[in-house]
PDB file of N, CA and C in Angstrom:
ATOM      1  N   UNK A   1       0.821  -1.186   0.000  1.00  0.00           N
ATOM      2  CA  UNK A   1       0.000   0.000   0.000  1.00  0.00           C
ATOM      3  C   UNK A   1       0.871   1.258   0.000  1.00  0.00           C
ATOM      4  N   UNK A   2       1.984   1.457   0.377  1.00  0.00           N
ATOM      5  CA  UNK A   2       2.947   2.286   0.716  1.00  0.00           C
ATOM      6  C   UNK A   2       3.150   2.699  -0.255  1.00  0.00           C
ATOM      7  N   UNK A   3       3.420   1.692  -0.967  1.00  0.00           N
ATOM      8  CA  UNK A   3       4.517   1.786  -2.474  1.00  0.00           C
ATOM      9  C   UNK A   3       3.504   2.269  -3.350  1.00  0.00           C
ATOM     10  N   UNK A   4       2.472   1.870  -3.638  1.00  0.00           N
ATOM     11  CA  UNK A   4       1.292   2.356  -4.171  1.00  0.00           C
ATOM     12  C   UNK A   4       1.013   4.189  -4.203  1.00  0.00           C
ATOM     13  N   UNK A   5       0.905   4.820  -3.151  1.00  0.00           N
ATOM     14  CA  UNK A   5       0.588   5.900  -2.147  1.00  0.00           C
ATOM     15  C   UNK A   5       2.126   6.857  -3.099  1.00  0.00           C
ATOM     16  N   UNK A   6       3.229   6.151  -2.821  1.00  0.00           N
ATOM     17  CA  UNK A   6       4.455   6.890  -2.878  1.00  0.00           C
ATOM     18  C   UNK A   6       4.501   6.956  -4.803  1.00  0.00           C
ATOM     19  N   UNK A   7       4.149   5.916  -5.718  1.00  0.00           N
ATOM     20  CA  UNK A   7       4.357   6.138  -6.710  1.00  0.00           C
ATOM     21  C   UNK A   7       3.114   7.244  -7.114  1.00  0.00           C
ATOM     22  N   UNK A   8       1.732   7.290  -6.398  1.00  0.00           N
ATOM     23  CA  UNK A   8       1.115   8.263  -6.702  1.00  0.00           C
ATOM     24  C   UNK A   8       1.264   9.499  -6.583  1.00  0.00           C
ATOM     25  N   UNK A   9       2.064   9.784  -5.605  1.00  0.00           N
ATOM     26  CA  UNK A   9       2.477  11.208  -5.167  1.00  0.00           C
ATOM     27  C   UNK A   9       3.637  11.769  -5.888  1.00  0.00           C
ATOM     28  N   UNK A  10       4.581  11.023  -6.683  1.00  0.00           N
ATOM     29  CA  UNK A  10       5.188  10.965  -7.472  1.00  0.00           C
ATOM     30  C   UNK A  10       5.043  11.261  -8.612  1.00  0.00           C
ATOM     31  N   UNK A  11       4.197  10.360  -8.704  1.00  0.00           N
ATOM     32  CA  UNK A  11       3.559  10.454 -10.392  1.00  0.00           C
ATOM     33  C   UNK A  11       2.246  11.797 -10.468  1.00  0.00           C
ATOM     34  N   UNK A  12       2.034  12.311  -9.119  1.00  0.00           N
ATOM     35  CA  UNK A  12       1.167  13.877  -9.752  1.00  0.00           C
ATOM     36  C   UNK A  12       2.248  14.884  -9.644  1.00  0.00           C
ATOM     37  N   UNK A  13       3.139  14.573  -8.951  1.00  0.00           N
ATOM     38  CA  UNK A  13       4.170  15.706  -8.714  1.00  0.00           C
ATOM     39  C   UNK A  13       4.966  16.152 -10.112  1.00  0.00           C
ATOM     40  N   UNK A  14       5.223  14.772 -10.441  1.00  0.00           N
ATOM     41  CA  UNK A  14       5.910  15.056 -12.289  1.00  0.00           C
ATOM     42  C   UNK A  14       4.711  15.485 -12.820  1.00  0.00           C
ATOM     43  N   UNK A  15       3.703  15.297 -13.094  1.00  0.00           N
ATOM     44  CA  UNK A  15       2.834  15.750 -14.186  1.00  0.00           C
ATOM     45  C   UNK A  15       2.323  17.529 -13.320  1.00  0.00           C
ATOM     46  N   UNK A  16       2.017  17.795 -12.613  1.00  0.00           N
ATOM     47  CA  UNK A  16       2.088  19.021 -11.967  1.00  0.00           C
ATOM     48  C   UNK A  16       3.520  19.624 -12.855  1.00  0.00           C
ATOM     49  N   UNK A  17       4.612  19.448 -12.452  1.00  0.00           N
ATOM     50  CA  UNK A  17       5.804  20.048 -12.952  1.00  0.00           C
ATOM     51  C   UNK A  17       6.087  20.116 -14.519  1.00  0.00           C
ATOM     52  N   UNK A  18       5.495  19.293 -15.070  1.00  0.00           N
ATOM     53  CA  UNK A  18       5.316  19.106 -16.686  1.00  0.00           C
ATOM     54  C   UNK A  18       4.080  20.483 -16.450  1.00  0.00           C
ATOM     55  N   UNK A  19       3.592  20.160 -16.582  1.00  0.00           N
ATOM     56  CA  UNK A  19       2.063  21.245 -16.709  1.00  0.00           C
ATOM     57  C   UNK A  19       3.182  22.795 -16.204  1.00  0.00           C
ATOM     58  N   UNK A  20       3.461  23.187 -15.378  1.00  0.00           N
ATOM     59  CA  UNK A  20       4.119  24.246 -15.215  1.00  0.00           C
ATOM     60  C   UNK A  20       4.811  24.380 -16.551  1.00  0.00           C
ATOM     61  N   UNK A  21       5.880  23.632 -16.739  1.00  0.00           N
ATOM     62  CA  UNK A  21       6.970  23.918 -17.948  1.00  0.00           C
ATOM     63  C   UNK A  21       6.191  24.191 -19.012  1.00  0.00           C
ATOM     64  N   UNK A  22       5.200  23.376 -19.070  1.00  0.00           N
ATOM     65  CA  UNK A  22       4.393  23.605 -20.563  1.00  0.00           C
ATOM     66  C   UNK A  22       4.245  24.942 -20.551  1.00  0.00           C
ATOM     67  N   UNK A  23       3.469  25.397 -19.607  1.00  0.00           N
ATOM     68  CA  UNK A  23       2.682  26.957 -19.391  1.00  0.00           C
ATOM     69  C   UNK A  23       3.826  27.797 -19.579  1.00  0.00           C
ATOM     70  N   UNK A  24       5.291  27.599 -18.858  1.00  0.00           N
ATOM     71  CA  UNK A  24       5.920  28.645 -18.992  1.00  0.00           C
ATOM     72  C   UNK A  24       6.725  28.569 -20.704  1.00  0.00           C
ATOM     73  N   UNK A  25       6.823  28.022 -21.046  1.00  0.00           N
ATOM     74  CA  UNK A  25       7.491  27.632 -22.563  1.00  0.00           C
ATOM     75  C   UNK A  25       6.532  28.554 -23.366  1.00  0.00           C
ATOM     76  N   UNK A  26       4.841  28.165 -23.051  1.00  0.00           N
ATOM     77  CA  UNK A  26       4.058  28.741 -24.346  1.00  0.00           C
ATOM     78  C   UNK A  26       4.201  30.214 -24.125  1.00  0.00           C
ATOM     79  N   UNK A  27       4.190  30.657 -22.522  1.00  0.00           N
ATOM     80  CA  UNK A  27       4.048  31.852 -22.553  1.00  0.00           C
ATOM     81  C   UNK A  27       5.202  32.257 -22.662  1.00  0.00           C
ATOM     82  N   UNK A  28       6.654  31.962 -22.798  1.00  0.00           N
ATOM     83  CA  UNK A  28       7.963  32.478 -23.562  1.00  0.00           C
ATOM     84  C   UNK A  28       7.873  32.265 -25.046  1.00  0.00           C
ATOM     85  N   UNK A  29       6.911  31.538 -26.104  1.00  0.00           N
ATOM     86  CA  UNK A  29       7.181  31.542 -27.110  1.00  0.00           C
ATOM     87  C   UNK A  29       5.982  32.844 -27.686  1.00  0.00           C
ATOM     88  N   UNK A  30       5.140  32.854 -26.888  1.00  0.00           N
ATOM     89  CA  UNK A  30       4.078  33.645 -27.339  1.00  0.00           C
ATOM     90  C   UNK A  30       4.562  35.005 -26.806  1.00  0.00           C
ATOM     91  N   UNK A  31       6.038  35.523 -25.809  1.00  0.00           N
ATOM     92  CA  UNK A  31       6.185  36.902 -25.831  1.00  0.00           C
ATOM     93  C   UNK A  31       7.196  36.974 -27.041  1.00  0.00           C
ATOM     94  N   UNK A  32       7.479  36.198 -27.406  1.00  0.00           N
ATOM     95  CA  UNK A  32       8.894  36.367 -28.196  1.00  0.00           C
ATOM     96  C   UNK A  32       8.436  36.591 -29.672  1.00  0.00           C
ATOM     97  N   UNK A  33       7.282  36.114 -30.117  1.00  0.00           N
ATOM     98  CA  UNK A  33       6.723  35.828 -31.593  1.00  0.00           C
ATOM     99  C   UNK A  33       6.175  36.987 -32.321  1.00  0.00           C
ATOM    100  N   UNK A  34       6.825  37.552 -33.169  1.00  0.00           N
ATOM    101  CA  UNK A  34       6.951  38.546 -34.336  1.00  0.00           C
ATOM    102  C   UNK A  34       5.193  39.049 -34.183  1.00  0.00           C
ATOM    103  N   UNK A  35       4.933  40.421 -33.735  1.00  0.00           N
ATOM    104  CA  UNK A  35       3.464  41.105 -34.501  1.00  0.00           C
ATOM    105  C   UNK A  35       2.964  40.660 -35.363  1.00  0.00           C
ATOM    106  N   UNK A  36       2.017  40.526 -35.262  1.00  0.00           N
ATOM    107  CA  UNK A  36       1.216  40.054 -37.198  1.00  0.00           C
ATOM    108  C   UNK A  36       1.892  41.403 -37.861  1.00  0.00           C
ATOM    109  N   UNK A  37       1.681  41.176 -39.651  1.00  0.00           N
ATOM    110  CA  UNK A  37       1.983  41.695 -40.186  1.00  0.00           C
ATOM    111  C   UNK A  37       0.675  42.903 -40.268  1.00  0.00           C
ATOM    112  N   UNK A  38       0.049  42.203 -40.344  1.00  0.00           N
ATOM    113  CA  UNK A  38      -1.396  43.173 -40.654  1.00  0.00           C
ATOM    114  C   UNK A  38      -1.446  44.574 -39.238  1.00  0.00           C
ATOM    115  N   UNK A  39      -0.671  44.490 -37.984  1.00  0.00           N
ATOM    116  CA  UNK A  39      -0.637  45.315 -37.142  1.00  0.00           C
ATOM    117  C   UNK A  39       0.123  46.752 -37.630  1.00  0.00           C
ATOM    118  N   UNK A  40       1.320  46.249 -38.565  1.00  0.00           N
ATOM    119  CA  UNK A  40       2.220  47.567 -39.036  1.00  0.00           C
ATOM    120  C   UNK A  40       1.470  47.819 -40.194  1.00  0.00           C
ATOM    121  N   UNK A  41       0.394  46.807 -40.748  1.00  0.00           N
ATOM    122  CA  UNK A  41      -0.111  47.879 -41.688  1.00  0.00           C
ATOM    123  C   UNK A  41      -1.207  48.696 -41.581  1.00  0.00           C
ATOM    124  N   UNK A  42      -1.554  47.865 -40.356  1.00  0.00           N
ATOM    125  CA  UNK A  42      -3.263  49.259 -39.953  1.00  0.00           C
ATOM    126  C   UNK A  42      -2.816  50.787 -39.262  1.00  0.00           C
ATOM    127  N   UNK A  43      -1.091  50.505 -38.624  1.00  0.00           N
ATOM    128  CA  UNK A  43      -0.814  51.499 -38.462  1.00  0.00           C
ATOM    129  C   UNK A  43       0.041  52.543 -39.839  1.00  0.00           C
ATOM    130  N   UNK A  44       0.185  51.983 -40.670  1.00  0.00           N
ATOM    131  CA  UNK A  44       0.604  52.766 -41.704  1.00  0.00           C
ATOM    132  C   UNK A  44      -0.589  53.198 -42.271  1.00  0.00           C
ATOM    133  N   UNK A  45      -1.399  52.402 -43.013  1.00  0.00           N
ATOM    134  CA  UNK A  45      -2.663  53.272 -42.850  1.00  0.00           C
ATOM    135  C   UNK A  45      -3.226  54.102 -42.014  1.00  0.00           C
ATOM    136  N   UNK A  46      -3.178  54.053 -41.211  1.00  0.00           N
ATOM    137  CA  UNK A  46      -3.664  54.696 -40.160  1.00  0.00           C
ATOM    138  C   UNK A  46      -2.800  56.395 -40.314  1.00  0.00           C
ATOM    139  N   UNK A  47      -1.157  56.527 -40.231  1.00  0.00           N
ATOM    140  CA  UNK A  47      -0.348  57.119 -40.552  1.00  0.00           C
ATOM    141  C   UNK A  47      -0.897  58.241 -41.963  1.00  0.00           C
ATOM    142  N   UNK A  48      -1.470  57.012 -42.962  1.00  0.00           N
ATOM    143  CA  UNK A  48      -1.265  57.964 -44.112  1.00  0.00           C
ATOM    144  C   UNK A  48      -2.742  58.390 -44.072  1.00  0.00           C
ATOM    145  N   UNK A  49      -3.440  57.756 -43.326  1.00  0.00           N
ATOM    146  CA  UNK A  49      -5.041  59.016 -43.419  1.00  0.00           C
ATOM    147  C   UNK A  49      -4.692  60.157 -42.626  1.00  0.00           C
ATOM    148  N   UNK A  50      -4.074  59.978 -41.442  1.00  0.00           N
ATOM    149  CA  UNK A  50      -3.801  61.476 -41.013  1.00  0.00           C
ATOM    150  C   UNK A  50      -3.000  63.028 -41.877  1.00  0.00           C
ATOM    151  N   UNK A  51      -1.774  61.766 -43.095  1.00  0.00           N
ATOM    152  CA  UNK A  51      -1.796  62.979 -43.849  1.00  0.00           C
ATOM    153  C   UNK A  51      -2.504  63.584 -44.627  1.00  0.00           C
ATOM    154  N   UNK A  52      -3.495  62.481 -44.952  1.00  0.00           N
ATOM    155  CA  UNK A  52      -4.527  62.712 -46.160  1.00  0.00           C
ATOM    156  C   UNK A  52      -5.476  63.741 -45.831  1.00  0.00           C
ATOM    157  N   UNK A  53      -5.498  63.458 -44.056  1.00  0.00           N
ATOM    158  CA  UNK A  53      -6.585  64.469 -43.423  1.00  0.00           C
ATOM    159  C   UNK A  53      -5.725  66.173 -43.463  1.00  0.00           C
ATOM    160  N   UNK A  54      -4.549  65.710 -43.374  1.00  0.00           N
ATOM    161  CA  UNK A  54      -3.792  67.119 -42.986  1.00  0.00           C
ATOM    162  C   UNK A  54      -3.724  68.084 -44.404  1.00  0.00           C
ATOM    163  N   UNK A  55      -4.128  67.406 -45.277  1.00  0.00           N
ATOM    164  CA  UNK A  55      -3.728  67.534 -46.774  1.00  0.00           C
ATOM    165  C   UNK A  55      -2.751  67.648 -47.370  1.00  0.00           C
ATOM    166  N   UNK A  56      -1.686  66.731 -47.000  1.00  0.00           N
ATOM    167  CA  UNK A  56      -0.545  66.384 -47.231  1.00  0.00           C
ATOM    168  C   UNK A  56      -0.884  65.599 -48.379  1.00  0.00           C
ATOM    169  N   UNK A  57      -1.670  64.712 -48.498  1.00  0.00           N
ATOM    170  CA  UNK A  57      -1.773  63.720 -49.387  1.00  0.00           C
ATOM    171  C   UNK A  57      -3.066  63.977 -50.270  1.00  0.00           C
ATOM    172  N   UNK A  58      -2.798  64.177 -51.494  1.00  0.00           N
ATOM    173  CA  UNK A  58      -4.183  64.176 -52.332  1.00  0.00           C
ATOM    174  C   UNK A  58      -4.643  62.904 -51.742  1.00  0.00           C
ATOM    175  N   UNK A  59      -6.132  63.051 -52.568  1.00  0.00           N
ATOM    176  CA  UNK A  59      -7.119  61.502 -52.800  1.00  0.00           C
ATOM    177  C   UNK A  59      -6.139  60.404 -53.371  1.00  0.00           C
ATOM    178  N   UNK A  60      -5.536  60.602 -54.839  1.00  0.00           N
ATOM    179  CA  UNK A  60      -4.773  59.953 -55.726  1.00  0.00           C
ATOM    180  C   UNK A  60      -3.816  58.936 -54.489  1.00  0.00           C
ATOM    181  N   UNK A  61      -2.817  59.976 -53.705  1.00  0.00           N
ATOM    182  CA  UNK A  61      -1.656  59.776 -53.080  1.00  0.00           C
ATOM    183  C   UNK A  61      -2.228  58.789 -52.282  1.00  0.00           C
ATOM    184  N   UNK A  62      -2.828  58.733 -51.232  1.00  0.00           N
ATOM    185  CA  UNK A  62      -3.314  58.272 -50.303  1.00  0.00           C
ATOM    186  C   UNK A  62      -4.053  57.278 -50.589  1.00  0.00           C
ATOM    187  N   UNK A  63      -4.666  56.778 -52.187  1.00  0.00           N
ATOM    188  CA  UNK A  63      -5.155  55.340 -52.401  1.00  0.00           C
ATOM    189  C   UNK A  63      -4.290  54.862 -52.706  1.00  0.00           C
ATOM    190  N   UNK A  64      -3.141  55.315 -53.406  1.00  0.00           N
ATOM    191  CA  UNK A  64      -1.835  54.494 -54.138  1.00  0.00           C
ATOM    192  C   UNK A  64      -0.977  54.250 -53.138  1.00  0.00           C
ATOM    193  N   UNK A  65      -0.964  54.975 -51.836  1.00  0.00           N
ATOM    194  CA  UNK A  65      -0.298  54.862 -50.441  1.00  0.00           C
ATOM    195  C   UNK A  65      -0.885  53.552 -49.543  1.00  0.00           C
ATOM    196  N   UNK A  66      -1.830  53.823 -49.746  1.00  0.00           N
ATOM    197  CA  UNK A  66      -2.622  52.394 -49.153  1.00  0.00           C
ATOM    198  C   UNK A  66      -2.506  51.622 -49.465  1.00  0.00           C
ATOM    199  N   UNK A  67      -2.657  51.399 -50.843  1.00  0.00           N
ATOM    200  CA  UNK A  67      -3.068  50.058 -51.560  1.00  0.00           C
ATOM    201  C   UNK A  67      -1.460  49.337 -51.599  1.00  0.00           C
ATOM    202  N   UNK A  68      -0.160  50.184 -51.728  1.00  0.00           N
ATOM    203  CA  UNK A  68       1.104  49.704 -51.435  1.00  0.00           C
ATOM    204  C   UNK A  68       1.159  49.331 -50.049  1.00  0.00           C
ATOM    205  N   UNK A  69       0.922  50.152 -49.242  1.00  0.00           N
ATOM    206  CA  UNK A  69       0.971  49.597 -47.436  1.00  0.00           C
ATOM    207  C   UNK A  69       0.081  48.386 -47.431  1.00  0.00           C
ATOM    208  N   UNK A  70      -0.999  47.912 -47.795  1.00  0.00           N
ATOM    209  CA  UNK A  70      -1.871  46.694 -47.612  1.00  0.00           C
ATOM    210  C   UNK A  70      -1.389  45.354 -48.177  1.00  0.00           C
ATOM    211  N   UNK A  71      -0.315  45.868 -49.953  1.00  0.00           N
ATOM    212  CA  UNK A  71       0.289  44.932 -50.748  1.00  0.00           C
ATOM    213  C   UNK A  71      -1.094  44.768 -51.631  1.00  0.00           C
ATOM    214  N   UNK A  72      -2.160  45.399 -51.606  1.00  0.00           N
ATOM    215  CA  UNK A  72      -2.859  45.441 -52.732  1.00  0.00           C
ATOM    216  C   UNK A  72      -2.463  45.417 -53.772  1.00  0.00           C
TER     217      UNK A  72
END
């Protein structure tokens, strides 16, 4: 019964400690992992409507500005 008792306490203690490592691995691969791409382009858009608003940028400029920032 002992031996029983001792391999159980054992055997949740490793899987407890697995379960930690897992958690900390995903959450080191998930701080480390590159922005979507689509984030630098809503802010470049974003960028070139403010000149468009400032009137820096014709209509023309600012669709041909976009449509290059999106890869349209």
């Amino acid at each position: 019964m002992r031996v029983a008792a001792r391999t159980a306490v054992i055997s949740g203690t490793a899987t407890a400690v697995s379960g930690r490592v897992a958690q900390r691995q995903m959450a080191a691969a998930q701080a480390s992992a590159p922005a979507p791409a689509g984030d630098a382009s809503v802010a470049k858009v974003q960028e070139l409507a403010a000149l468009h608003a400032q009137g820096v940028l014709s209509d023309e400029e600012f669709a041909a500005a976009k449509a290059k920032a999106l890869g349209i």
